[in-house]
Protein backbone atom coordinates (compact mmCIF):
# COMPACT_ATOMS: atom_id res chain seq x y z
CA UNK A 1 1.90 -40.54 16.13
CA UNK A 2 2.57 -36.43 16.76
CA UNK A 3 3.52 -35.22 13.38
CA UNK A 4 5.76 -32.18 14.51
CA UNK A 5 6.19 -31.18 10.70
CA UNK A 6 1.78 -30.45 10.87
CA UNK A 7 2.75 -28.82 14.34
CA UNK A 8 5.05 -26.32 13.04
CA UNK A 9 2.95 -25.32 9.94
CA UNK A 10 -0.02 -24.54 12.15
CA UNK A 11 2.22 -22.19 14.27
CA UNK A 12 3.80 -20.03 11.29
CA UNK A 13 0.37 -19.80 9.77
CA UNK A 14 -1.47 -18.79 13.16
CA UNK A 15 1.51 -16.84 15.21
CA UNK A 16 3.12 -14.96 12.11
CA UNK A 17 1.65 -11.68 11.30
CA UNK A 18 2.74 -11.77 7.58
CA UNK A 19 1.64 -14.14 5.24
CA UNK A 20 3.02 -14.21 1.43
CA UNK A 21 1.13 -11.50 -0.58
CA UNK A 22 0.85 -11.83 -3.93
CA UNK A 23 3.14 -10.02 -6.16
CA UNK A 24 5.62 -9.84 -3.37
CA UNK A 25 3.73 -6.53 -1.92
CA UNK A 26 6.82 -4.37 0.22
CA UNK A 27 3.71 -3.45 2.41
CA UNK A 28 3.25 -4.81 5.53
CA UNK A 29 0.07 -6.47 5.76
CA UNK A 30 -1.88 -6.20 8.59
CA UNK A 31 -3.92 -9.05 10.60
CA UNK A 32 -7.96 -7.76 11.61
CA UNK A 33 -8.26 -10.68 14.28
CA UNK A 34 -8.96 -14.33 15.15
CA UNK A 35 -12.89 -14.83 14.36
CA UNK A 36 -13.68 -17.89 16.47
CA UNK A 37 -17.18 -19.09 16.10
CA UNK A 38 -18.51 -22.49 17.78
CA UNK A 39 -22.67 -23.55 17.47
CA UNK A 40 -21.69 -24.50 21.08
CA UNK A 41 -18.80 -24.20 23.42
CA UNK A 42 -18.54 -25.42 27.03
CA UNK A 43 -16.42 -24.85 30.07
CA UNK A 44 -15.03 -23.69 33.33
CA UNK A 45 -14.58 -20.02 33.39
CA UNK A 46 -12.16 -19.70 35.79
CA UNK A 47 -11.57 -15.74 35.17
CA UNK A 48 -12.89 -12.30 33.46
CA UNK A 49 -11.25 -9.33 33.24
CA UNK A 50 -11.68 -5.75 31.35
CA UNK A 51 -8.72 -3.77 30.33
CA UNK A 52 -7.27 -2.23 26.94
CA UNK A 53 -4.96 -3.49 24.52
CA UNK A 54 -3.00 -2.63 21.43
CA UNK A 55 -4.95 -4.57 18.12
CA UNK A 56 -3.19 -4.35 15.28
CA UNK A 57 -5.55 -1.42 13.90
CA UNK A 58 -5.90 0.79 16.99
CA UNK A 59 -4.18 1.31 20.61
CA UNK A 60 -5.93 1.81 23.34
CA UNK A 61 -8.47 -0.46 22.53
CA UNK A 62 -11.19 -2.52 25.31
CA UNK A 63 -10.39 -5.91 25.76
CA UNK A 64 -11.81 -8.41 27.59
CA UNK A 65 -10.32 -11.39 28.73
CA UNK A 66 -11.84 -14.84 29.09
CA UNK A 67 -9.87 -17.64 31.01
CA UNK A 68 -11.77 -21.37 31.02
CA UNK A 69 -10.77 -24.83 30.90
CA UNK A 70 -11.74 -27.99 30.31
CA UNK A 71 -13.35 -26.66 26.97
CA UNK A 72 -15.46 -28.84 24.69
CA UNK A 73 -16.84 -27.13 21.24
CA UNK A 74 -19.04 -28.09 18.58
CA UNK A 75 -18.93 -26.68 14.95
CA UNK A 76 -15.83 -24.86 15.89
CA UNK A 77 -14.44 -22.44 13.31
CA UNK A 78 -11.42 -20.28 13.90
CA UNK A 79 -10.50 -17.46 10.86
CA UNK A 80 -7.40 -15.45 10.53
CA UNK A 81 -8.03 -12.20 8.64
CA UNK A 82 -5.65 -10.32 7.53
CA UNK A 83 -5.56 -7.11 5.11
CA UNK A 84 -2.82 -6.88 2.31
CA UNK A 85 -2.51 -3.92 -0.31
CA UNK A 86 -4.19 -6.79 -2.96
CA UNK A 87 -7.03 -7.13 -0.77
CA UNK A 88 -7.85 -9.70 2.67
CA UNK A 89 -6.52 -13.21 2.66
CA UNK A 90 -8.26 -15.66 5.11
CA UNK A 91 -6.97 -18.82 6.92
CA UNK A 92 -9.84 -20.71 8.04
CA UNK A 93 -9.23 -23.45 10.35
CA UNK A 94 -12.04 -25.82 10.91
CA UNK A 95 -12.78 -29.11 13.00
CA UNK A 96 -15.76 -31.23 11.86
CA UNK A 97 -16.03 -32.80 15.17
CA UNK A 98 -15.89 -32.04 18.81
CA UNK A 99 -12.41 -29.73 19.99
CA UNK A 100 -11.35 -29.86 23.15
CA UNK A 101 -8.67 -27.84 25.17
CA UNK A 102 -7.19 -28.45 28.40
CA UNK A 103 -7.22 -24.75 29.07
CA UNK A 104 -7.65 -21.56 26.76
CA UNK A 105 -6.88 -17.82 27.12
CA UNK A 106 -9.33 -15.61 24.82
CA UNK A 107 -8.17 -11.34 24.80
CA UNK A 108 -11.45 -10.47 22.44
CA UNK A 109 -12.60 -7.26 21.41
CA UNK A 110 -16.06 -8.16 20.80
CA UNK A 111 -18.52 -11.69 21.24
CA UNK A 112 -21.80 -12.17 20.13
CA UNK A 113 -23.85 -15.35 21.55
CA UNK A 114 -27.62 -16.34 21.33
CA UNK A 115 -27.60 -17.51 24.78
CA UNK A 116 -25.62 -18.35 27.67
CA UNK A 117 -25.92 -20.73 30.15
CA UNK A 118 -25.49 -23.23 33.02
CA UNK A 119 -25.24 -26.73 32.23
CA UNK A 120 -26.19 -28.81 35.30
CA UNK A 121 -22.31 -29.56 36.26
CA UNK A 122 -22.03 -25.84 37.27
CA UNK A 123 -19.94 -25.03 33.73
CA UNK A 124 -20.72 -22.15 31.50
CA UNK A 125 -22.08 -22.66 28.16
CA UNK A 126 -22.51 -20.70 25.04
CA UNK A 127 -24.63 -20.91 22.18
CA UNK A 128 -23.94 -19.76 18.73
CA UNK A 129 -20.86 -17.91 19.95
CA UNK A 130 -18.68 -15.66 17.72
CA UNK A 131 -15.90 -13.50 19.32
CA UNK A 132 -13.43 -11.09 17.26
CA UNK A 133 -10.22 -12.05 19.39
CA UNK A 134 -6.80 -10.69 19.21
CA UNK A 135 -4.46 -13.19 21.21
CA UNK A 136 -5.09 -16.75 21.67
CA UNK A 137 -3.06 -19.20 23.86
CA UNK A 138 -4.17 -23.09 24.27
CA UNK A 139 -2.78 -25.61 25.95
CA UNK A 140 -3.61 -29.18 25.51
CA UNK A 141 -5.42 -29.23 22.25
CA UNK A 142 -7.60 -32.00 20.19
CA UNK A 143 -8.58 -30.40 16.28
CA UNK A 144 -10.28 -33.81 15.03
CA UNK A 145 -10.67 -33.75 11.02
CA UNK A 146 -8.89 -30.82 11.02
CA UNK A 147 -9.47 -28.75 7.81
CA UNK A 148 -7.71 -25.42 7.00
CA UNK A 149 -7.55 -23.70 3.73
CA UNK A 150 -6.35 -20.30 2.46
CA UNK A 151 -8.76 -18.17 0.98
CA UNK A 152 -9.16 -14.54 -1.01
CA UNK A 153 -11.54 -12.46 1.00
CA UNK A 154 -13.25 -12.43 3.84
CA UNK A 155 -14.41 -10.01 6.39
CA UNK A 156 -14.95 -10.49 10.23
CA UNK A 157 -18.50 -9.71 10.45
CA UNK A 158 -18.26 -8.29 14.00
CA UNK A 159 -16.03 -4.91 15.05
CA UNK A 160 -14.88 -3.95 18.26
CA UNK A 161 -17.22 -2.85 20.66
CA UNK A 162 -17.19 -0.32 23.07
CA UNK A 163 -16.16 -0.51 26.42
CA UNK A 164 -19.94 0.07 27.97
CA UNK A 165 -20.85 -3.42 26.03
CA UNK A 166 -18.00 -5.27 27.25
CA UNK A 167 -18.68 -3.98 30.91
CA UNK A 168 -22.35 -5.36 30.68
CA UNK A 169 -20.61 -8.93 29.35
CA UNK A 170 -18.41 -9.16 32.25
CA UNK A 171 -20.93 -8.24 34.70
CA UNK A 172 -23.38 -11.20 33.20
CA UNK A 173 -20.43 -13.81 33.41
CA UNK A 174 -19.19 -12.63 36.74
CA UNK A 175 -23.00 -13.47 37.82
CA UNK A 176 -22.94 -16.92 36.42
CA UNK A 177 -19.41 -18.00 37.49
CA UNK A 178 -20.86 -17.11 41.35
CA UNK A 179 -23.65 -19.10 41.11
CA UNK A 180 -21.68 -22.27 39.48
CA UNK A 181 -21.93 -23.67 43.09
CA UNK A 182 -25.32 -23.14 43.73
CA UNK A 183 -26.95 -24.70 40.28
CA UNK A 184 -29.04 -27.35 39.97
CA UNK A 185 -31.01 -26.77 36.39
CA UNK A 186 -29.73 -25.36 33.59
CA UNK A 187 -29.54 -21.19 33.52
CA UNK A 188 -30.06 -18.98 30.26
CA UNK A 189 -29.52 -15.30 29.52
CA UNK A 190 -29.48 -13.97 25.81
CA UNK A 191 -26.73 -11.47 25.15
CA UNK A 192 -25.87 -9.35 21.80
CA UNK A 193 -23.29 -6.78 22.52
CA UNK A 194 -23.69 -3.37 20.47
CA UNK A 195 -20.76 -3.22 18.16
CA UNK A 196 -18.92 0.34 17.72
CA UNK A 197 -6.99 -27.89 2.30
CA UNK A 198 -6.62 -31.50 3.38
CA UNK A 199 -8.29 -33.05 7.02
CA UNK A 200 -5.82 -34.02 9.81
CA UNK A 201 -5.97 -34.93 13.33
CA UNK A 202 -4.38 -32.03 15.61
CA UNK A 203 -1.99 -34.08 17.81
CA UNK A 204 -2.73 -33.27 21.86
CA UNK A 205 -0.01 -31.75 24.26
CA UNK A 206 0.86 -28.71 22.31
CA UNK A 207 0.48 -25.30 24.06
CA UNK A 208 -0.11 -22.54 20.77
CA UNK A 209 -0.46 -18.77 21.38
CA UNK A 210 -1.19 -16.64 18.20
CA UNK A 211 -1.72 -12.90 18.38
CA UNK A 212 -2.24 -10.10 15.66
């Protein structure tokens, strides 16, 4: 059964860009990023593109935008950061088994992976991935044994990076998504860019977009 109560508390949490502060704080806080980190993630990449976009830190700011479907992730972990006057609160999301989405629309600053690939049905496939993103949008999505928890802390590990590194990214995924077709055995490239609760069952057919 869809529980559209779980439904709606996932989308304030993830979509709103102010969470209760403690000691009821007139300051605005502000939200770092989406840290999404997966041991493994495979899918179509259907499109890549490098542009700017407003964060909610800085203007102006690189962005690179990943389009893929049919995605399948293990150890997937997504964290909400956001600063407050008392100090960063973190919602971490987490699914102990395999997520899937239909399709999914990634606008990331920065990703770090310890190798990309080709798995031998001509998808791309990443290994250890961890991408500072700043807009999300799903559609279609399985969470199983979901698990999310609020937290005091946290930091995202990974800053933006500049727009040279994100140029190099696209070019390398550009190259694989042309030679999808012509695969036969798996591909690998190693890529670092320079930088500059209680468990539930998501319910499927939901599209969710959260930005900072």
């Amino acid at each position: 059964m869809i529980n559209r109560r779980f439904i709606v508390i996932i989308f304030l949490i993830f979509t709103s860009g102010v969470l209760f502060v403690r000691q009821g704080s007139a300051t605005t806080p502000t939200v770092v990023g989406f840290v999404i980190e997966a041991t493994q993630l495979e899918g179509t990449l259907k499109s890549v593109s490098l542009g700017t976009g407003d964060t909610a830190e800085q203007p102006n700011t690189p962005i690179l935008s990943l389009s893929l479907e049919q995605i399948v992730a293990n150890g997937l972990t997504i964290r909400k950061i956001v600063r407050t006057p008392s100090g960063n609160i973190t919602v971490r999301m987490t699914s102990s088994d395999v997520a899937t989405f239909r399709q999914l629309t990634v606008q990331l600053s920065n990703a770090q992976f310890s190798e990309v690939y080709q798995p031998t049905d001509g998808k791309i496939g990443f290994k250890q991935l961890k991408m500072l993103a700043h807009r999300i949008v799903s559609d279609d999505v399985k969470l199983p044994q979901l698990l999310i928890t609020l937290e005091s802390g946290g930091e995202a590990e990974i800053t933006p990076a500049n727009e040279e590194a994100l140029a190099q990214m696209k070019k390398t995924l550009e190259t694989l998504i042309n030679n999808t077709s012509q695969v036969s055995e798996p591909t690998q490239t190693e890529h670092q860019p320079s930088t500059a609760g209680q468990p539930n069952d998501q319910p499927t057919g939901e599209k969710a977009d959260a930005t900072n």
